[in-house]
C-alpha atoms as a PDB file:
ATOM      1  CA  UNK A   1       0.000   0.000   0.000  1.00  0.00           C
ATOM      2  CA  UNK A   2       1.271   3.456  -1.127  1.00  0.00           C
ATOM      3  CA  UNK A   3      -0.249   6.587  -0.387  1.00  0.00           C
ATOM      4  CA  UNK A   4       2.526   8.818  -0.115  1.00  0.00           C
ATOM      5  CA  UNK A   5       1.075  10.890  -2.805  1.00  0.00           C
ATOM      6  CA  UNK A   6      -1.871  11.983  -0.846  1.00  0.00           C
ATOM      7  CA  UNK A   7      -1.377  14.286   1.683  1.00  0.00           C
ATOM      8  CA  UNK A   8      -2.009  12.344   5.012  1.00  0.00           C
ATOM      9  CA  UNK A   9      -2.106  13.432   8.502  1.00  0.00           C
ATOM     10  CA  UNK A  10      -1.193  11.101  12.089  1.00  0.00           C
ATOM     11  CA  UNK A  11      -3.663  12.542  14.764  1.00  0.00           C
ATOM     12  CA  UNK A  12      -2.994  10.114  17.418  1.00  0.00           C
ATOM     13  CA  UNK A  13      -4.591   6.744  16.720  1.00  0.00           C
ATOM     14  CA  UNK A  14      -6.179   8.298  13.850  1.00  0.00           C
ATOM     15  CA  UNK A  15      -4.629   8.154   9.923  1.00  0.00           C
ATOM     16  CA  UNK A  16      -6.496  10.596   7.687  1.00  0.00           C
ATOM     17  CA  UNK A  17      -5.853  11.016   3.964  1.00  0.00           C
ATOM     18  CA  UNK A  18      -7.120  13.602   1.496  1.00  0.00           C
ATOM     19  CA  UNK A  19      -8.453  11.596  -1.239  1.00  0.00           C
ATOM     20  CA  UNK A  20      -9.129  13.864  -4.273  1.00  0.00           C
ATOM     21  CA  UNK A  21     -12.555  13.453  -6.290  1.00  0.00           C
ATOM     22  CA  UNK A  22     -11.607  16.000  -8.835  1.00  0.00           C
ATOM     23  CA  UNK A  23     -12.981  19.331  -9.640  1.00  0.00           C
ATOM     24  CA  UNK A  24     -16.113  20.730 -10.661  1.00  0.00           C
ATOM     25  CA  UNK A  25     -16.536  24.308 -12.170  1.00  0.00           C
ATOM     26  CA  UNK A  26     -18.673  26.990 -10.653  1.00  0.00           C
ATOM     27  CA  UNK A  27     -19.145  30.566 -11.946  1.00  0.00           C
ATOM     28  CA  UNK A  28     -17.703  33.121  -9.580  1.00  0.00           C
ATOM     29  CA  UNK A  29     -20.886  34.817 -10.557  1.00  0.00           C
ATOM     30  CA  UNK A  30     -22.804  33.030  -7.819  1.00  0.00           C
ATOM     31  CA  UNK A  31     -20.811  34.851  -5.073  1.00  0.00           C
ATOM     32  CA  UNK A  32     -22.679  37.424  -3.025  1.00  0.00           C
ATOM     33  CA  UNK A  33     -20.913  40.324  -1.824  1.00  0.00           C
ATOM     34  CA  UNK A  34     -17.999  40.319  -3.948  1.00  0.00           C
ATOM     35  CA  UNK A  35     -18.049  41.777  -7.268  1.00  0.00           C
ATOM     36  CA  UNK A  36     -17.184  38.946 -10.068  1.00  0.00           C
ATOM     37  CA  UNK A  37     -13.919  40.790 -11.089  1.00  0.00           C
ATOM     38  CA  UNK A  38     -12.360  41.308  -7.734  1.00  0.00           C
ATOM     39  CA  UNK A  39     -13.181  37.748  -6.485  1.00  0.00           C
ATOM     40  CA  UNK A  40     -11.451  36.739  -9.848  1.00  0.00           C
ATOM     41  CA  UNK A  41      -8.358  38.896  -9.417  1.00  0.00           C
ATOM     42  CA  UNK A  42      -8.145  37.343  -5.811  1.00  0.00           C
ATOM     43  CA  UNK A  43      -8.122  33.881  -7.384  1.00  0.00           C
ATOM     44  CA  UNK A  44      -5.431  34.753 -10.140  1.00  0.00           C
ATOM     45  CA  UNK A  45      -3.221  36.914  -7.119  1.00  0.00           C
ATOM     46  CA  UNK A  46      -3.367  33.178  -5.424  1.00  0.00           C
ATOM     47  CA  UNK A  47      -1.934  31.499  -8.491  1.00  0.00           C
ATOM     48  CA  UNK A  48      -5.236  29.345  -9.546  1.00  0.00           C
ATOM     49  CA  UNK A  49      -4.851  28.829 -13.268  1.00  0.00           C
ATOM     50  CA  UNK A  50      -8.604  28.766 -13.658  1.00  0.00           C
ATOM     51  CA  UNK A  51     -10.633  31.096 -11.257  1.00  0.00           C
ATOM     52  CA  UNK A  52     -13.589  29.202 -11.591  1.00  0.00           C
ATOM     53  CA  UNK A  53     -12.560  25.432 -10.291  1.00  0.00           C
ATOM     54  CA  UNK A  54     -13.123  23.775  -7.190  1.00  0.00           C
ATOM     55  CA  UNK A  55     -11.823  20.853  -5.799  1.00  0.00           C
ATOM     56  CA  UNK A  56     -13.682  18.502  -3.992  1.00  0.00           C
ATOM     57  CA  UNK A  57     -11.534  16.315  -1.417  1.00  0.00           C
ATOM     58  CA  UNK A  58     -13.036  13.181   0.509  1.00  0.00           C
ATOM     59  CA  UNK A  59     -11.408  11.886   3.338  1.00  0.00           C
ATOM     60  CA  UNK A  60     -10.052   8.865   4.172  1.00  0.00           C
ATOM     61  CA  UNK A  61     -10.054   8.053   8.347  1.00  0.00           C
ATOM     62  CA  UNK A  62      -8.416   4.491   9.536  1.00  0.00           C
ATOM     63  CA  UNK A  63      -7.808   3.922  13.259  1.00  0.00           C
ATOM     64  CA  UNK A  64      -9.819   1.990  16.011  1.00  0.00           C
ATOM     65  CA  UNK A  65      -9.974  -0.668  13.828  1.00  0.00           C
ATOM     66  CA  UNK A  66     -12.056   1.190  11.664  1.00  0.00           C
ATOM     67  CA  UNK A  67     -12.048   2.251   7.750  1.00  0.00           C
ATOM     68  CA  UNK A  68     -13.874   5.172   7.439  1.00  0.00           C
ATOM     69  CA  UNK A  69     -14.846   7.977   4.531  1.00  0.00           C
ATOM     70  CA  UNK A  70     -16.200  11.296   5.241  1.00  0.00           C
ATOM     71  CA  UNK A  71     -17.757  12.345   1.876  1.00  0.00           C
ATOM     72  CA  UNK A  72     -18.097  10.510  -0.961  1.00  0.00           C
ATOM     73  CA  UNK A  73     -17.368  12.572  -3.920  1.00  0.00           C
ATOM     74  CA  UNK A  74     -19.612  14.198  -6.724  1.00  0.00           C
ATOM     75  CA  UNK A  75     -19.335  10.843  -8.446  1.00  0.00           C
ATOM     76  CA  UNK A  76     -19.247  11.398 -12.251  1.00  0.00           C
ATOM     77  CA  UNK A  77     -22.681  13.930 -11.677  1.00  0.00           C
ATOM     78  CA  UNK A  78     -22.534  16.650 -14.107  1.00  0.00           C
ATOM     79  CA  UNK A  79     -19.227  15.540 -15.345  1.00  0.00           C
ATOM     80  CA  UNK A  80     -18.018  16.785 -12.139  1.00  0.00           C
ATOM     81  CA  UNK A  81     -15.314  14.631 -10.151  1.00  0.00           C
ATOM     82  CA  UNK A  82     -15.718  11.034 -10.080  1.00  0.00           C
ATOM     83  CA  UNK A  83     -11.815  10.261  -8.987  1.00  0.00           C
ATOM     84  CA  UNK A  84     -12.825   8.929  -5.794  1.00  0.00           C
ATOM     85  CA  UNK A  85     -13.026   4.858  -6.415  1.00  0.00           C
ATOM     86  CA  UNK A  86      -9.728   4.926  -8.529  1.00  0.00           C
ATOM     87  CA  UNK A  87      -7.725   7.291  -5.954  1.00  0.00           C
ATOM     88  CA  UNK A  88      -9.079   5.032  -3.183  1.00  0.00           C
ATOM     89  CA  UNK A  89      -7.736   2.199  -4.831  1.00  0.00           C
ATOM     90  CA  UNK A  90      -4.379   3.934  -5.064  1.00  0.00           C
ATOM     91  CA  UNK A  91      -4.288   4.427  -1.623  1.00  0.00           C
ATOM     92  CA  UNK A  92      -4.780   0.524  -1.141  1.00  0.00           C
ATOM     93  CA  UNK A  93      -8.786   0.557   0.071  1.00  0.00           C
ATOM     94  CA  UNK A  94     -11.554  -0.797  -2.036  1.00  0.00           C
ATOM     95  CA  UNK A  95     -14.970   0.007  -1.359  1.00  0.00           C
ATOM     96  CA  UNK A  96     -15.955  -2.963   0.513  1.00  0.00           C
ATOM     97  CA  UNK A  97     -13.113  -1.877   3.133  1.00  0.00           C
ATOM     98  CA  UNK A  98     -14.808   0.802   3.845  1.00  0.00           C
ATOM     99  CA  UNK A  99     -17.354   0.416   6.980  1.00  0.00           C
ATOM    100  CA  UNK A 100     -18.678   4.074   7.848  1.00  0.00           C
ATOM    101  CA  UNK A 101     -19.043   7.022   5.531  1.00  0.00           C
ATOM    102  CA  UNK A 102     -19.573  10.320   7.660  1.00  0.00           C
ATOM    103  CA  UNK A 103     -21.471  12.614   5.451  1.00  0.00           C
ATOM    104  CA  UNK A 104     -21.428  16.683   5.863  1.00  0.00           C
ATOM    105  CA  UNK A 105     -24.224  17.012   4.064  1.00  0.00           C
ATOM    106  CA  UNK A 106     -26.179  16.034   1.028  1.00  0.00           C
ATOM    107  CA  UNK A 107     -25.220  18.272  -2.089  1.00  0.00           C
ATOM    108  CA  UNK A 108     -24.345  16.408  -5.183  1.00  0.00           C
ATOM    109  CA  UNK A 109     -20.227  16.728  -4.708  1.00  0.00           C
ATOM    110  CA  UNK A 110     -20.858  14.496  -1.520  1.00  0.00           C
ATOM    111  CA  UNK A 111     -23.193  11.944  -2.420  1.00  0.00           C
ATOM    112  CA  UNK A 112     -22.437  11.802  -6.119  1.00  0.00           C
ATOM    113  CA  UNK A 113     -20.324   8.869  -5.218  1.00  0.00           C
ATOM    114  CA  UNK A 114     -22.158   6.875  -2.796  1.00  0.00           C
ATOM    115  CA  UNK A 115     -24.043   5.464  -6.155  1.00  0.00           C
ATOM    116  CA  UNK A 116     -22.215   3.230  -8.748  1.00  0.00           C
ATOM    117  CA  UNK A 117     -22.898   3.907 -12.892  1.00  0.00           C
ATOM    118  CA  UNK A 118     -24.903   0.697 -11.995  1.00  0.00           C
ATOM    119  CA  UNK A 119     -27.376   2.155  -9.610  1.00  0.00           C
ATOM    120  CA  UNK A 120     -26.232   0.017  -7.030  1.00  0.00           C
ATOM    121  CA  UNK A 121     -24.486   1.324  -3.172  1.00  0.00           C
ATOM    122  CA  UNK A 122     -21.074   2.333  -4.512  1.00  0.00           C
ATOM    123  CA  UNK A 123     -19.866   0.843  -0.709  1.00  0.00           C
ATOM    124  CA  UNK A 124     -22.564  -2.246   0.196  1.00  0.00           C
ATOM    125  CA  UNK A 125     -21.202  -2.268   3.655  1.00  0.00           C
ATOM    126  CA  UNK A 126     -20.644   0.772   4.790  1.00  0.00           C
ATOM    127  CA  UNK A 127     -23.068   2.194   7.252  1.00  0.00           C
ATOM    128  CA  UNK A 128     -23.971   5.728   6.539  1.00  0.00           C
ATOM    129  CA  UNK A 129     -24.380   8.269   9.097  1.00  0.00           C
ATOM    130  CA  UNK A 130     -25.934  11.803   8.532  1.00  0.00           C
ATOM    131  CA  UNK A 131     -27.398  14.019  11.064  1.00  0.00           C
ATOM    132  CA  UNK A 132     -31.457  13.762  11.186  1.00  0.00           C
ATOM    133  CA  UNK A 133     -31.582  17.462   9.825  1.00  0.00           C
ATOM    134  CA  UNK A 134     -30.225  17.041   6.840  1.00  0.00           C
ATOM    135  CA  UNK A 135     -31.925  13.290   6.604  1.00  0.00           C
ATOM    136  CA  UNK A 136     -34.923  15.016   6.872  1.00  0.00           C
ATOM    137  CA  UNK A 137     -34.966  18.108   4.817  1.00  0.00           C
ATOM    138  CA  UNK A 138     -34.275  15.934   1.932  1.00  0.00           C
ATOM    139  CA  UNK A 139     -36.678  13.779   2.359  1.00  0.00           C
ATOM    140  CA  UNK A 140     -39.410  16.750   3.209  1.00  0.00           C
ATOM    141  CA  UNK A 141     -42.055  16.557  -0.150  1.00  0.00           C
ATOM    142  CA  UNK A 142     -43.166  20.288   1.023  1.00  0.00           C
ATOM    143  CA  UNK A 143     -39.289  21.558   0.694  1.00  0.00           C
ATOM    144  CA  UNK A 144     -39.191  19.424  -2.601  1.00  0.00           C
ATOM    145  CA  UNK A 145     -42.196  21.428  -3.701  1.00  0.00           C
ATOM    146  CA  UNK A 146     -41.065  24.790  -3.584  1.00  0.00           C
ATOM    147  CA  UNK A 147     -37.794  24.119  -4.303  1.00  0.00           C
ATOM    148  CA  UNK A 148     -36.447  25.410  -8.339  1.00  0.00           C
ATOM    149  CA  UNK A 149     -35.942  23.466 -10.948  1.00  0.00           C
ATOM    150  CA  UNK A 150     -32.192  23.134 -10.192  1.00  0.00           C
ATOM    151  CA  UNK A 151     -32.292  22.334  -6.613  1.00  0.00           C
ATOM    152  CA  UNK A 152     -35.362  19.834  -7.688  1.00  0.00           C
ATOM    153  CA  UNK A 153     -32.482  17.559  -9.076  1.00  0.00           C
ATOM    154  CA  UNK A 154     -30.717  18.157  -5.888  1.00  0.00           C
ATOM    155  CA  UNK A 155     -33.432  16.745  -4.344  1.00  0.00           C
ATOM    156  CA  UNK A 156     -34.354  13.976  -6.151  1.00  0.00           C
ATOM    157  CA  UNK A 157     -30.785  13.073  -6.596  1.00  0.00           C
ATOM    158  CA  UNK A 158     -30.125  13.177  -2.438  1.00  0.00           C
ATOM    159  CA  UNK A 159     -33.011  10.776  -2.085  1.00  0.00           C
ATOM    160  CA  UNK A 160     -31.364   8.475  -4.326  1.00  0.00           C
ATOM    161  CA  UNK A 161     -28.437   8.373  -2.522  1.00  0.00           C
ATOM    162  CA  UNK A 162     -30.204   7.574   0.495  1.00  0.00           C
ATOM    163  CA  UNK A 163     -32.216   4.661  -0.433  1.00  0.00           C
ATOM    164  CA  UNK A 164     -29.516   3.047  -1.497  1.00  0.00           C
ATOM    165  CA  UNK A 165     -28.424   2.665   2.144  1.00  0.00           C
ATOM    166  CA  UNK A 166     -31.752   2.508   3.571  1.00  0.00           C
ATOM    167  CA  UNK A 167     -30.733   0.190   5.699  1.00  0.00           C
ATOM    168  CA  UNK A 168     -27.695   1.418   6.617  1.00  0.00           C
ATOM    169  CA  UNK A 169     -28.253   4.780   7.706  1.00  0.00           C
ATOM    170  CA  UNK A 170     -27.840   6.057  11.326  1.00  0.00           C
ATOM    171  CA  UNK A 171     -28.488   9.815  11.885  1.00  0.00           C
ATOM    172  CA  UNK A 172     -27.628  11.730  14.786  1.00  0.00           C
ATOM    173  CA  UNK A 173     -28.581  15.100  16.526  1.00  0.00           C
ATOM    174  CA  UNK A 174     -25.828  14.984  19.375  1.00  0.00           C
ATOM    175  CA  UNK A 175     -22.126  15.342  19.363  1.00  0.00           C
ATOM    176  CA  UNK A 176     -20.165  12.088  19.304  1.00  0.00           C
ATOM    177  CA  UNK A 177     -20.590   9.846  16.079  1.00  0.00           C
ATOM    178  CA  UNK A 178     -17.939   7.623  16.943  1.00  0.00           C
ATOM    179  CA  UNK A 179     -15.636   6.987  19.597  1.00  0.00           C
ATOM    180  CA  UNK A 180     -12.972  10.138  19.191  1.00  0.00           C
ATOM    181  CA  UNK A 181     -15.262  11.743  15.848  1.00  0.00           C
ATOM    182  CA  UNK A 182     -17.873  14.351  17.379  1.00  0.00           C
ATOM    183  CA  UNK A 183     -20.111  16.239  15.058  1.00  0.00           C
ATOM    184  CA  UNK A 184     -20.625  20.067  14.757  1.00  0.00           C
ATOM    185  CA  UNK A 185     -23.254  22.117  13.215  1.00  0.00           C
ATOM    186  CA  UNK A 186     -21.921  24.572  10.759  1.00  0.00           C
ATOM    187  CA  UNK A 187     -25.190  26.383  10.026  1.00  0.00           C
ATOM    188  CA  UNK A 188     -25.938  28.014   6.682  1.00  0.00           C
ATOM    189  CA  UNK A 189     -25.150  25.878   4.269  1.00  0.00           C
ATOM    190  CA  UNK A 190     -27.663  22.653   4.431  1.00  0.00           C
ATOM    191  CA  UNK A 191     -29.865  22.432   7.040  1.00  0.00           C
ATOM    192  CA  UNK A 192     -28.014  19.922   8.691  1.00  0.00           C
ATOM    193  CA  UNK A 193     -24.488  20.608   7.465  1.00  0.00           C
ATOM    194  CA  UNK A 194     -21.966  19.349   9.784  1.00  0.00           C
ATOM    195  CA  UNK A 195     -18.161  19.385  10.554  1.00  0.00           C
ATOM    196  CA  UNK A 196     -16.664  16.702  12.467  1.00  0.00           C
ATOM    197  CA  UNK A 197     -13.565  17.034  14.886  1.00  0.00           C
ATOM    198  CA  UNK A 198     -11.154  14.355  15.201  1.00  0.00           C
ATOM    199  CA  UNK A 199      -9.226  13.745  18.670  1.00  0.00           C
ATOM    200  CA  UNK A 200      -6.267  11.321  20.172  1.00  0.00           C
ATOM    201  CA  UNK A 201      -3.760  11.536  22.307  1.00  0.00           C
ATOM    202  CA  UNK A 202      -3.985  15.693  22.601  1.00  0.00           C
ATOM    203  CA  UNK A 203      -4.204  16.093  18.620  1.00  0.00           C
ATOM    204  CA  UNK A 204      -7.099  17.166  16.913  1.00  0.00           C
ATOM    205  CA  UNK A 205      -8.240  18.180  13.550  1.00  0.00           C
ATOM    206  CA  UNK A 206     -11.511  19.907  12.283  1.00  0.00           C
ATOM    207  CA  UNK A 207     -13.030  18.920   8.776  1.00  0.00           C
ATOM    208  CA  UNK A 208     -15.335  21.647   8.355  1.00  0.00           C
ATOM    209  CA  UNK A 209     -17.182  20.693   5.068  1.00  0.00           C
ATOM    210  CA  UNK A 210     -18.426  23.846   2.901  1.00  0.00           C
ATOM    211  CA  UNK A 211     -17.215  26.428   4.930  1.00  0.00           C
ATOM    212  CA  UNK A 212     -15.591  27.712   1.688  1.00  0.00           C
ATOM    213  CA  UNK A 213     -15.561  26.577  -1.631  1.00  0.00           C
ATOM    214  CA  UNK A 214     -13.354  29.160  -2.808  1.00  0.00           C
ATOM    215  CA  UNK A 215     -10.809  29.533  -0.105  1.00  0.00           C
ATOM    216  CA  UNK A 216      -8.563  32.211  -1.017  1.00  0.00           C
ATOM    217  CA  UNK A 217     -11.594  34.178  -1.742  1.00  0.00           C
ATOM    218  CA  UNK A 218     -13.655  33.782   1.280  1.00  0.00           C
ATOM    219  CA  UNK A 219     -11.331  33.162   4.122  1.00  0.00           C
ATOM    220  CA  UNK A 220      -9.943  36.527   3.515  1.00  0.00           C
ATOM    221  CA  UNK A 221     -13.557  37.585   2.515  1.00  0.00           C
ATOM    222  CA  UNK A 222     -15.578  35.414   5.128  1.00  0.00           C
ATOM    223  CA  UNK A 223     -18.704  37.803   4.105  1.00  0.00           C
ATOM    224  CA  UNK A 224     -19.195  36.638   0.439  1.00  0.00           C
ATOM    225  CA  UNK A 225     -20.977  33.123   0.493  1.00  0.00           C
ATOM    226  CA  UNK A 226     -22.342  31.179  -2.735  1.00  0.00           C
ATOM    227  CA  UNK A 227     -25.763  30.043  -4.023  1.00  0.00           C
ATOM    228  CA  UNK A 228     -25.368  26.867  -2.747  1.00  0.00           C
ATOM    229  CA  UNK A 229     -25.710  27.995   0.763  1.00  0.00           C
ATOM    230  CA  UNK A 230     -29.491  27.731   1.790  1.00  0.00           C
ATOM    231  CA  UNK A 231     -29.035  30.769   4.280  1.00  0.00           C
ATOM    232  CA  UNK A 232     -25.917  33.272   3.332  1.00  0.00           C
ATOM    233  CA  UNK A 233     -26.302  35.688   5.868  1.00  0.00           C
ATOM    234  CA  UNK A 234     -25.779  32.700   8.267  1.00  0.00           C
ATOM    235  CA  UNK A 235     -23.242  30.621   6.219  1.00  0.00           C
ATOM    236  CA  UNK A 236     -21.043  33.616   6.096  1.00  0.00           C
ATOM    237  CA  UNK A 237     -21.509  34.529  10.004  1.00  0.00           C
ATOM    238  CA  UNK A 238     -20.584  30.953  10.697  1.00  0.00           C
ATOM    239  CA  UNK A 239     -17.449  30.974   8.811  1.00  0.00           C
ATOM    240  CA  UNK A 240     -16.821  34.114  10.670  1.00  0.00           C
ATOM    241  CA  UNK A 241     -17.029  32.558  14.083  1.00  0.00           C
ATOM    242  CA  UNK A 242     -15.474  29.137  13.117  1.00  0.00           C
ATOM    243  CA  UNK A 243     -12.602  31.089  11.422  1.00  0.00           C
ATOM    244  CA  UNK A 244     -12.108  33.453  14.684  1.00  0.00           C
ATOM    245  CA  UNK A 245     -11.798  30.395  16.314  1.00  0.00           C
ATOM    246  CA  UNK A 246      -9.718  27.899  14.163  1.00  0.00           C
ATOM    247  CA  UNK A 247      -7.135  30.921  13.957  1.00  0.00           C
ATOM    248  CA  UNK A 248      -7.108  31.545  17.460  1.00  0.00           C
ATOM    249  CA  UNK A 249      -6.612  27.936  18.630  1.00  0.00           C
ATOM    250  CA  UNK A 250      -4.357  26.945  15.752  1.00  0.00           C
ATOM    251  CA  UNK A 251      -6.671  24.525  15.003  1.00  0.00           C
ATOM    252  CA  UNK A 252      -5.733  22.265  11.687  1.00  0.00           C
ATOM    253  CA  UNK A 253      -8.251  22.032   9.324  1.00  0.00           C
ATOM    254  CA  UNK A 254      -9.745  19.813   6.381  1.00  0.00           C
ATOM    255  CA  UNK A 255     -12.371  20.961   3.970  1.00  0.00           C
ATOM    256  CA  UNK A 256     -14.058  19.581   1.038  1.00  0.00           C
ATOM    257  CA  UNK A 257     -13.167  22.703  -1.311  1.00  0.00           C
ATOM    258  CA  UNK A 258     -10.125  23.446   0.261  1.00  0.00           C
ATOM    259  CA  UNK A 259      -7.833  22.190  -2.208  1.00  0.00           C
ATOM    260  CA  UNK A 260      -5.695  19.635  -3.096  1.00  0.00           C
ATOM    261  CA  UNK A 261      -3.221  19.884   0.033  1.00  0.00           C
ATOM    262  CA  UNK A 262      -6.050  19.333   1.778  1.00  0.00           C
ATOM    263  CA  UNK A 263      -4.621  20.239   5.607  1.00  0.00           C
ATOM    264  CA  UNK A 264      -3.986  23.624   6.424  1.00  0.00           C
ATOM    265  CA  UNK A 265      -4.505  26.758   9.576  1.00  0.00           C
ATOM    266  CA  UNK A 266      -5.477  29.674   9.670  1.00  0.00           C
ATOM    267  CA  UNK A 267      -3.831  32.515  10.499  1.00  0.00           C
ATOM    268  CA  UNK A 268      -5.423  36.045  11.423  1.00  0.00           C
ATOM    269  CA  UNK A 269      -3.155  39.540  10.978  1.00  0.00           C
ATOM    270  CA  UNK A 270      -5.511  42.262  12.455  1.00  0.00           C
ATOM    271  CA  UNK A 271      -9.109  41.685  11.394  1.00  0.00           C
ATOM    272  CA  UNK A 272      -7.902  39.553   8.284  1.00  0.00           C
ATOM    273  CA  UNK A 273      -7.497  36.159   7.385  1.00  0.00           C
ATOM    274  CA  UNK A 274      -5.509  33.756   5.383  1.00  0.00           C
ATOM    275  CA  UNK A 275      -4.749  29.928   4.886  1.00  0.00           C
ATOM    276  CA  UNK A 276      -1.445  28.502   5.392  1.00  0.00           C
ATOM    277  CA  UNK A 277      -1.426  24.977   3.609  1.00  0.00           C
ATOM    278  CA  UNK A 278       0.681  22.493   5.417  1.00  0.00           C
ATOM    279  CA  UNK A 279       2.397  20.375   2.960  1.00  0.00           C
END
């Protein structure tokens, strides 16, 4: 087994690798806050060849005899990602190793790949575990109703994914998932979107989701949030918080759109922000 070419992290007991699905492409024009062209000059001043990509990590968590995923990719949906069984592979784990899959939340670039181009459970016996929120807005035919035409496929496309596992799933509405995982909410973004903090022996390491999905633009802009969060005004006071915090604890973090290092801190100069990438 080599995975020395995916950035991995030793948090006590725990080993956690950033397992890339790919990319998917999203307008900067779905920002709020932030006019297009200075979000894009932000992007290019950070050295991203194309302004409008974002990566979408998954990662990989083995320790306590366990073999667990948190995320499973966009999956091929949309063209977007779909890297996640091959890269797996690479890091010596096929999908039947795989026993829990944490999920953040249910937007295509985290489900996409808990279905096969079958139709079957990409990972038939891995228990999924998602917290009741989220299980439930989904699932909710009056949210369905109302929702557009492009979050209807969202929808549909979530429920999907969950009956799949129907008899797998196990939601939650506390803290601790598993022994040394604990779930927390990261409002704005899903209803149930969550983040879940890893600790062992005095280490500890935060993978917030979608706090950001363009980092160098919102970490030092934690006011502009995207169309894909459900509440802005509350996905962006979130990050605010969490970032206040992360920075002033030195916390290391994991996101799913934070890049293709996938581990970094933050670090706060004044009233401003900015990601330092461990490599």
């Amino acid at each position: 087994m080599n995975n020395m070419k995916f950035p991995s992290r030793q948090i006590g007991a725990f080993s956690i690798t950033a397992i890339s699905d790919g990319y998917l492409s999203a307008g900067l024009d779905l920002l709020s806050n932030i006019d297009p062209m200075d979000a894009s000059t932000l992007q290019q001043d950070a050295g991203a060849n194309d302004p409008s990509s974002i990566h979408i990590n998954c990662y990989l968590v083995r320790g306590h005899g366990r073999t667990i995923l948190i995320d499973a990719g966009a999956g091929g949906f949309k063209q977007w990602g779909g890297k996640l069984k091959a890269n797996l592979a690479l890091a010596g784990v096929q999908p039947c190793d795989i026993d829990t899959i944490l999920l953040t939340h249910a937007h295509p670039d985290h489900v996409g790949g808990l279905v096969d181009p079958s139709g079957d459970a990409a990972f038939p016996d891995a228990e999924l575990v998602v917290h009741q929120h989220e299980l439930s807005f989904w699932e909710d035919d009056s949210n369905l109703s109302r929702a557009s035409e492009r979050a209807r496929g969202n929808f549909l496309f979530a429920r999907k994914a969950f009956d799949k596992y129907r008899e797998r799933i196990r939601t939650f509405t506390d803290n601790e998932v598993l022994p040394g995982i604990s779930a927390h909410p990261l409002l704005g973004h899903t209803a149930g979107h969550s983040g879940y903090r890893l600790e062992s022996d005095g280490h500890s390491l935060l993978i917030w989701g979608d706090i950001v999905h363009f980092p160098q633009i919102q970490i030092a802009r934690p006011d502009v949030s995207i169309a894909f969060d459900q509440d802005p005004r509350v996905a962006a006071e979130t990050r605010s918080k969490l970032l206040d915090v992360v920075s002033s604890d030195k916390t290391l973090v994991a996101g799913m759109h934070l890049g293709e290092l996938g581990f970094a801190r933050i670090e706060r100069t004044g009233k401003t922000y900015k990601i330092s990438y461990e490599s």
